[in-house]
C-alpha atoms as a PDB file:
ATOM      1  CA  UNK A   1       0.000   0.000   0.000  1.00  0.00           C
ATOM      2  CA  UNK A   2       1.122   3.472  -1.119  1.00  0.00           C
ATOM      3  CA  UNK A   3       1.869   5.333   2.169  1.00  0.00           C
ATOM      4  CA  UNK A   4      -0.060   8.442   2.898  1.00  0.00           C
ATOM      5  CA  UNK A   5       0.353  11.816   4.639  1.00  0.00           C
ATOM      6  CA  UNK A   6      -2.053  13.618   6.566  1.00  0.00           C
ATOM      7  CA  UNK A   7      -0.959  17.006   8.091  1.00  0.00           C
ATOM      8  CA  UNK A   8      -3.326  18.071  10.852  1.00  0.00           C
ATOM      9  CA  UNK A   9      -4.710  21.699  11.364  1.00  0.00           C
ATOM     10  CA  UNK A  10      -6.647  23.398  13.942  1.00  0.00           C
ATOM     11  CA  UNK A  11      -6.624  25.630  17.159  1.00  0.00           C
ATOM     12  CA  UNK A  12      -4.725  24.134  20.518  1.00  0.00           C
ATOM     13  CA  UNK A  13      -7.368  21.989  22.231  1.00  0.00           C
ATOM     14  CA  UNK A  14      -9.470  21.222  19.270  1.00  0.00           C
ATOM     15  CA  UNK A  15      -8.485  17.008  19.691  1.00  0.00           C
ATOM     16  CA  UNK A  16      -5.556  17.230  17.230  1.00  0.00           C
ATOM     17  CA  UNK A  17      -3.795  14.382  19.190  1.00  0.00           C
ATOM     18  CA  UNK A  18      -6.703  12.676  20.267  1.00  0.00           C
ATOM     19  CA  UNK A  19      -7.424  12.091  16.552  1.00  0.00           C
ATOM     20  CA  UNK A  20      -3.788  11.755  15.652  1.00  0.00           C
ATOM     21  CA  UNK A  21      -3.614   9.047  18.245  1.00  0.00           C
ATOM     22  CA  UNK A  22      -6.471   6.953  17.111  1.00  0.00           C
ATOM     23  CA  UNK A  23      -5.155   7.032  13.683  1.00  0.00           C
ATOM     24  CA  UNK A  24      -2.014   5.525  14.177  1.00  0.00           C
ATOM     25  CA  UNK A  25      -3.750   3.097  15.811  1.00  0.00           C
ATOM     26  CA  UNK A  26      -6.494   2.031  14.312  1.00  0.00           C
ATOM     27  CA  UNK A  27      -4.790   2.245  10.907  1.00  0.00           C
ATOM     28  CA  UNK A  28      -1.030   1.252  11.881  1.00  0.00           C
ATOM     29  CA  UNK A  29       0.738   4.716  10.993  1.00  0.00           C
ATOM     30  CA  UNK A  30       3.300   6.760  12.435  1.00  0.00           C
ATOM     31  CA  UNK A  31       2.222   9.723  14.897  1.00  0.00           C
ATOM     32  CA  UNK A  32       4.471  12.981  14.631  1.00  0.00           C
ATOM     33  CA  UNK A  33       3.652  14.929  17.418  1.00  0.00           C
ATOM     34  CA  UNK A  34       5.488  18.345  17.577  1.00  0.00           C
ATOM     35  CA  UNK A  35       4.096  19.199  20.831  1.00  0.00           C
ATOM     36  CA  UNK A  36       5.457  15.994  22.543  1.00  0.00           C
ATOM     37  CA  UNK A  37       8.476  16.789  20.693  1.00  0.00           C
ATOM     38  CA  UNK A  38       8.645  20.293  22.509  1.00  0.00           C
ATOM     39  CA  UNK A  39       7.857  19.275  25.791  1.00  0.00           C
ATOM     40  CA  UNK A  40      10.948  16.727  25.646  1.00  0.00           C
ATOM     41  CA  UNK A  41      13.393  19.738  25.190  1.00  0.00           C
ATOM     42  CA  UNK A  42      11.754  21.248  28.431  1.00  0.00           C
ATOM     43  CA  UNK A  43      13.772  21.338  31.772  1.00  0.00           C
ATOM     44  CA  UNK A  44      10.770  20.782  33.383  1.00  0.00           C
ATOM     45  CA  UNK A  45       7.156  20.982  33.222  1.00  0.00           C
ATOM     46  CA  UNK A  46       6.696  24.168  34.450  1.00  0.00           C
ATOM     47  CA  UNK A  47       8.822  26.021  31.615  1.00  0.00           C
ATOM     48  CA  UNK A  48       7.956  27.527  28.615  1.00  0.00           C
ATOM     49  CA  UNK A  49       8.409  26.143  24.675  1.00  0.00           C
ATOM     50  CA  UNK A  50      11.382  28.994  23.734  1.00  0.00           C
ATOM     51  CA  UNK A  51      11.134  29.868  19.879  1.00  0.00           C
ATOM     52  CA  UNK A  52      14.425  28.060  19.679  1.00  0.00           C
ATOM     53  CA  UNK A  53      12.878  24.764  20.770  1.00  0.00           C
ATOM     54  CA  UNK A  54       9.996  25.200  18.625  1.00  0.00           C
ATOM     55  CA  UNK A  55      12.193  25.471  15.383  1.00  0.00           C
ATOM     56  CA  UNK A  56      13.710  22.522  16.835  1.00  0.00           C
ATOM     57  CA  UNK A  57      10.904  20.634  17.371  1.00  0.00           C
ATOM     58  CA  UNK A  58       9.058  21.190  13.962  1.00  0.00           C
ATOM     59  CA  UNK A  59      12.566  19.968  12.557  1.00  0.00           C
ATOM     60  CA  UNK A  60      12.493  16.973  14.309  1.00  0.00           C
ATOM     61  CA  UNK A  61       9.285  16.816  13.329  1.00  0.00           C
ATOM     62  CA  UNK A  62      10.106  16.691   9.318  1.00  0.00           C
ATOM     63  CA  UNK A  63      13.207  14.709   9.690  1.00  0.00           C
ATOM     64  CA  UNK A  64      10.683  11.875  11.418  1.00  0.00           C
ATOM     65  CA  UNK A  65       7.851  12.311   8.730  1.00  0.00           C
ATOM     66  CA  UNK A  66      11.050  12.052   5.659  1.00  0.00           C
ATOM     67  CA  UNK A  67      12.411   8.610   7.681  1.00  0.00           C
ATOM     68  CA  UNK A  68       8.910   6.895   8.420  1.00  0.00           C
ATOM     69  CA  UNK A  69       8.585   7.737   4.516  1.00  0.00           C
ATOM     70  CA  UNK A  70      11.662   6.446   4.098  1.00  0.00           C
ATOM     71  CA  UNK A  71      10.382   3.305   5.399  1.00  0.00           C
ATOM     72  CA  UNK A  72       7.227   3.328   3.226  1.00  0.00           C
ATOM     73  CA  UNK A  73       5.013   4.017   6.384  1.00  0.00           C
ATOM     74  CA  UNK A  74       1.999   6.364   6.366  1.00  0.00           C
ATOM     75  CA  UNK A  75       2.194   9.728   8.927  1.00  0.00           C
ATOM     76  CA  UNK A  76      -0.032  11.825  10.813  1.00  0.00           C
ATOM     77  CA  UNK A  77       1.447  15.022  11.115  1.00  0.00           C
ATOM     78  CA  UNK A  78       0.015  16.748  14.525  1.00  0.00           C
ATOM     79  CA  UNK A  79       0.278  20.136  15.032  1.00  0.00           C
ATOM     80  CA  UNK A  80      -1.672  23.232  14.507  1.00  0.00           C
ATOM     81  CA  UNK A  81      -0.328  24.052  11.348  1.00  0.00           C
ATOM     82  CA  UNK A  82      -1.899  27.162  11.729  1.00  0.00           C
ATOM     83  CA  UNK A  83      -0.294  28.831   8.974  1.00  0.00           C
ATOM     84  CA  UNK A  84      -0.629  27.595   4.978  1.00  0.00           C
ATOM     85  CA  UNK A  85       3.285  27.927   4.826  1.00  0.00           C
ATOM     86  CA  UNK A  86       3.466  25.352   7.698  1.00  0.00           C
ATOM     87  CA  UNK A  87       1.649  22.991   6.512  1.00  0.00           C
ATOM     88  CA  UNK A  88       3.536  23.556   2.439  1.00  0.00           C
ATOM     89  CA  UNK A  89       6.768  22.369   4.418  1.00  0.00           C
ATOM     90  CA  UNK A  90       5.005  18.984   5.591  1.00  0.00           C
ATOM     91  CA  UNK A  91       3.872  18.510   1.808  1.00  0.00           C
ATOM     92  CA  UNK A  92       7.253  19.211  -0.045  1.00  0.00           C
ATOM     93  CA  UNK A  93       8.529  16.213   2.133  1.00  0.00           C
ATOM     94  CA  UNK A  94       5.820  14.162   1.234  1.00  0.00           C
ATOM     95  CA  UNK A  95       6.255  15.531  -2.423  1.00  0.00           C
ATOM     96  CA  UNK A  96       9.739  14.090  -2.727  1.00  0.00           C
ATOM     97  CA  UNK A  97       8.522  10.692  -1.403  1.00  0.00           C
ATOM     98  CA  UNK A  98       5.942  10.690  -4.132  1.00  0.00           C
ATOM     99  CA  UNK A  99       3.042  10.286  -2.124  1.00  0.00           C
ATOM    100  CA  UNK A 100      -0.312  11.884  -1.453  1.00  0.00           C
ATOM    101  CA  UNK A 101      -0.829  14.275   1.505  1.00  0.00           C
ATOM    102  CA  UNK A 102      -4.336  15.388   2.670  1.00  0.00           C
ATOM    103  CA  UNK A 103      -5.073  17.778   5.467  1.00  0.00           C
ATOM    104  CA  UNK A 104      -7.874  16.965   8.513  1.00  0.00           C
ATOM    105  CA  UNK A 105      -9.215  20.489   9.398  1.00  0.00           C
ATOM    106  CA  UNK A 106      -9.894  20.408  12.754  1.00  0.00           C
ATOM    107  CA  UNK A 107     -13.235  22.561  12.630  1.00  0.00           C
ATOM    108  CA  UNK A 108     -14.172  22.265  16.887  1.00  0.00           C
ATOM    109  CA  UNK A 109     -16.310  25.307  17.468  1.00  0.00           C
ATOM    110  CA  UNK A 110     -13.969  27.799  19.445  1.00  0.00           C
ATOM    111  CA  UNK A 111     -15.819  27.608  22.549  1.00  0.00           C
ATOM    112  CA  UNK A 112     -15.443  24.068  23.316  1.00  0.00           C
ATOM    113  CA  UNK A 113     -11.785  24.171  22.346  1.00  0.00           C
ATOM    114  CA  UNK A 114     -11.572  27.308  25.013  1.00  0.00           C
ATOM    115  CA  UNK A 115     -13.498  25.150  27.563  1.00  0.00           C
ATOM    116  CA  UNK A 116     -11.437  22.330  26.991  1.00  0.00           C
ATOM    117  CA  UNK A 117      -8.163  24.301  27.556  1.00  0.00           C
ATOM    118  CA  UNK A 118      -9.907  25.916  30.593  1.00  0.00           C
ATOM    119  CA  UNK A 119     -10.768  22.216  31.679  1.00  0.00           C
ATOM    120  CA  UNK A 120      -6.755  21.752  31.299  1.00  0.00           C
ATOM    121  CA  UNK A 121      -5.878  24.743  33.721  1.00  0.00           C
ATOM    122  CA  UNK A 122      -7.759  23.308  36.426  1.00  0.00           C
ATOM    123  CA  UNK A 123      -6.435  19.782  35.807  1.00  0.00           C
ATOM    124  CA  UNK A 124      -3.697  19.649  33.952  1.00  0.00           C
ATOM    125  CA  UNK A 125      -3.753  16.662  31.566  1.00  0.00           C
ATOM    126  CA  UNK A 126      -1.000  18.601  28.919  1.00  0.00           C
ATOM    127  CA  UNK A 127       0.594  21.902  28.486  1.00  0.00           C
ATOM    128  CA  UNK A 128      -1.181  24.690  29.439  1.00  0.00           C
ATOM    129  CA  UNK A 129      -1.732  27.626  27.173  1.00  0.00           C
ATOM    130  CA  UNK A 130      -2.689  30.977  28.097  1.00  0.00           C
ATOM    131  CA  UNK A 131      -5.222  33.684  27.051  1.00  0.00           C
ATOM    132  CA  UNK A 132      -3.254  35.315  25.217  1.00  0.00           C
ATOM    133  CA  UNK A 133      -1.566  32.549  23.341  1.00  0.00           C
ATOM    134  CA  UNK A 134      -4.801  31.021  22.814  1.00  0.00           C
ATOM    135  CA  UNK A 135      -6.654  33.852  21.374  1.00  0.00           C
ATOM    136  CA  UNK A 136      -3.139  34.524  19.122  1.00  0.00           C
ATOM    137  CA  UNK A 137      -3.566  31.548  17.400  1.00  0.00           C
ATOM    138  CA  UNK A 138      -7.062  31.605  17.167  1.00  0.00           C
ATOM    139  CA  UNK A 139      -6.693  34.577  15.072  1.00  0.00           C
ATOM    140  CA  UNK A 140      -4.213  33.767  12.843  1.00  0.00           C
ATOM    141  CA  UNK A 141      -5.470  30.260  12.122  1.00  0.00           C
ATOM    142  CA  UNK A 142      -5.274  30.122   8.210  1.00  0.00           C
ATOM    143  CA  UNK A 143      -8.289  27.301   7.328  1.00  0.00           C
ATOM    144  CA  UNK A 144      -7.109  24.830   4.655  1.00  0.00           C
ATOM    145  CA  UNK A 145      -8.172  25.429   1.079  1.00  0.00           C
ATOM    146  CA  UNK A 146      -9.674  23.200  -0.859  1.00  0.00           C
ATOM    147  CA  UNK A 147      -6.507  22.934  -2.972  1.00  0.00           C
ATOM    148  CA  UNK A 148      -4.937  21.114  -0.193  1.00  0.00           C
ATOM    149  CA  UNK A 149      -7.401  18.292  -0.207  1.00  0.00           C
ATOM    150  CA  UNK A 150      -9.218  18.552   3.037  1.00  0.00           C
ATOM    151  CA  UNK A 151     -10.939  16.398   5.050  1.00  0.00           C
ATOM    152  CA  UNK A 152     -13.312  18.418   7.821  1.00  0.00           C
ATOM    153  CA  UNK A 153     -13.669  16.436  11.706  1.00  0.00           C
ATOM    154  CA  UNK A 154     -16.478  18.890  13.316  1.00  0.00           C
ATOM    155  CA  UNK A 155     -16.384  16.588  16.468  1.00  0.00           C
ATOM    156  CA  UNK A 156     -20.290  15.661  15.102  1.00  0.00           C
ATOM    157  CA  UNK A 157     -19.230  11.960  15.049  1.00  0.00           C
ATOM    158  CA  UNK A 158     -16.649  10.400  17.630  1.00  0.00           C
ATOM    159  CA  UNK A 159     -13.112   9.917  16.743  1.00  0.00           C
ATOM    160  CA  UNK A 160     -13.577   6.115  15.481  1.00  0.00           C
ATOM    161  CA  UNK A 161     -16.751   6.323  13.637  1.00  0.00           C
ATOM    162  CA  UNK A 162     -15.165   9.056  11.713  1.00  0.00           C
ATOM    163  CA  UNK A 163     -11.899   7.568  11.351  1.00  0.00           C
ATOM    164  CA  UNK A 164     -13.397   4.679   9.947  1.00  0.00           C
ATOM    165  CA  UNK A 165     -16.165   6.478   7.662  1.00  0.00           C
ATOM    166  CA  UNK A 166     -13.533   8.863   5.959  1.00  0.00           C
ATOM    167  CA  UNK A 167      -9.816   7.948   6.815  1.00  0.00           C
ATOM    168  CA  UNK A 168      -9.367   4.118   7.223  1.00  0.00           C
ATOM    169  CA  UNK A 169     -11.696   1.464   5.285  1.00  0.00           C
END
């Protein structure tokens, strides 16, 4: 089987790894996760991602999605790819692998993606991010076009059910 990419985009909070997750294992894939990636370059959990280690991390990031290509394995790419330019970089890797790339829009209404980070604060289950942050990315999230052959999760159906209806036969 051909392998596949699929470059995730959406706010922090929308279930980005959640879906990521479920995907490599329900369908046997590898799972790039910048934001575990980040954390691992932390001194400890109560520090901050520096810009340095996020250029690090989304590096590591491509130089993992290039080798499990490499290896003829499909990858979930998860991260917000926020910006159109972000999620171009994932695709010219995939490009000189020869293989498709597809991006799952994360479309979770704002509000419960707000809720769910304030969920976070009081019981920390990743990362936090703040106000600020969140609202930053928020507004400056660049939706996918339909040029970059999109697939939309609206949380409507659970994470399996859609896998299986859209992603994984």
């Amino acid at each position: 089987m051909t392998p596949v990419v699929y470059i995730l985009c959406g706010t922090q909070f929308a279930g980005k790894t959640t879906l990521a997750h479920t995907l490599a294992m329900q369908c046997g894939w590898t799972h790039v996760e910048v934001d575990a990636i980040a954390e691992s370059l932390l001194d400890s959990s109560d520090s901050e991602v520096t810009e340095e280690q996020w250029t690090v991390s989304f590096n590591t990031s491509y130089e993992q999605v290039a080798a499990s290509l490499a290896r003829g394995k499909s990858v979930v790419h998860d991260a917000t790819n926020y910006a159109r330019i972000a999620r171009d970089r994932v695709r010219e890797i995939a490009h000189q692998f020869g293989v498709p790339v597809h991006v799952i829009y994360m479309a979770v209404p704002i509000e419960e993606a707000n809720q769910r980070r304030i969920a976070n604060q009081a019981q920390p289950q990743r990362h936090d991010v703040s106000d600020a942050g969140f609202l930053e990315l928020v507004s400056s999230l660049e939706p996918p076009t339909a040029d970059e052959s999109v697939f939309v999760f609206d949380g409507t159906l659970d994470v399996v059910t859609w896998i299986e209806r859209f992603i994984c036969d």
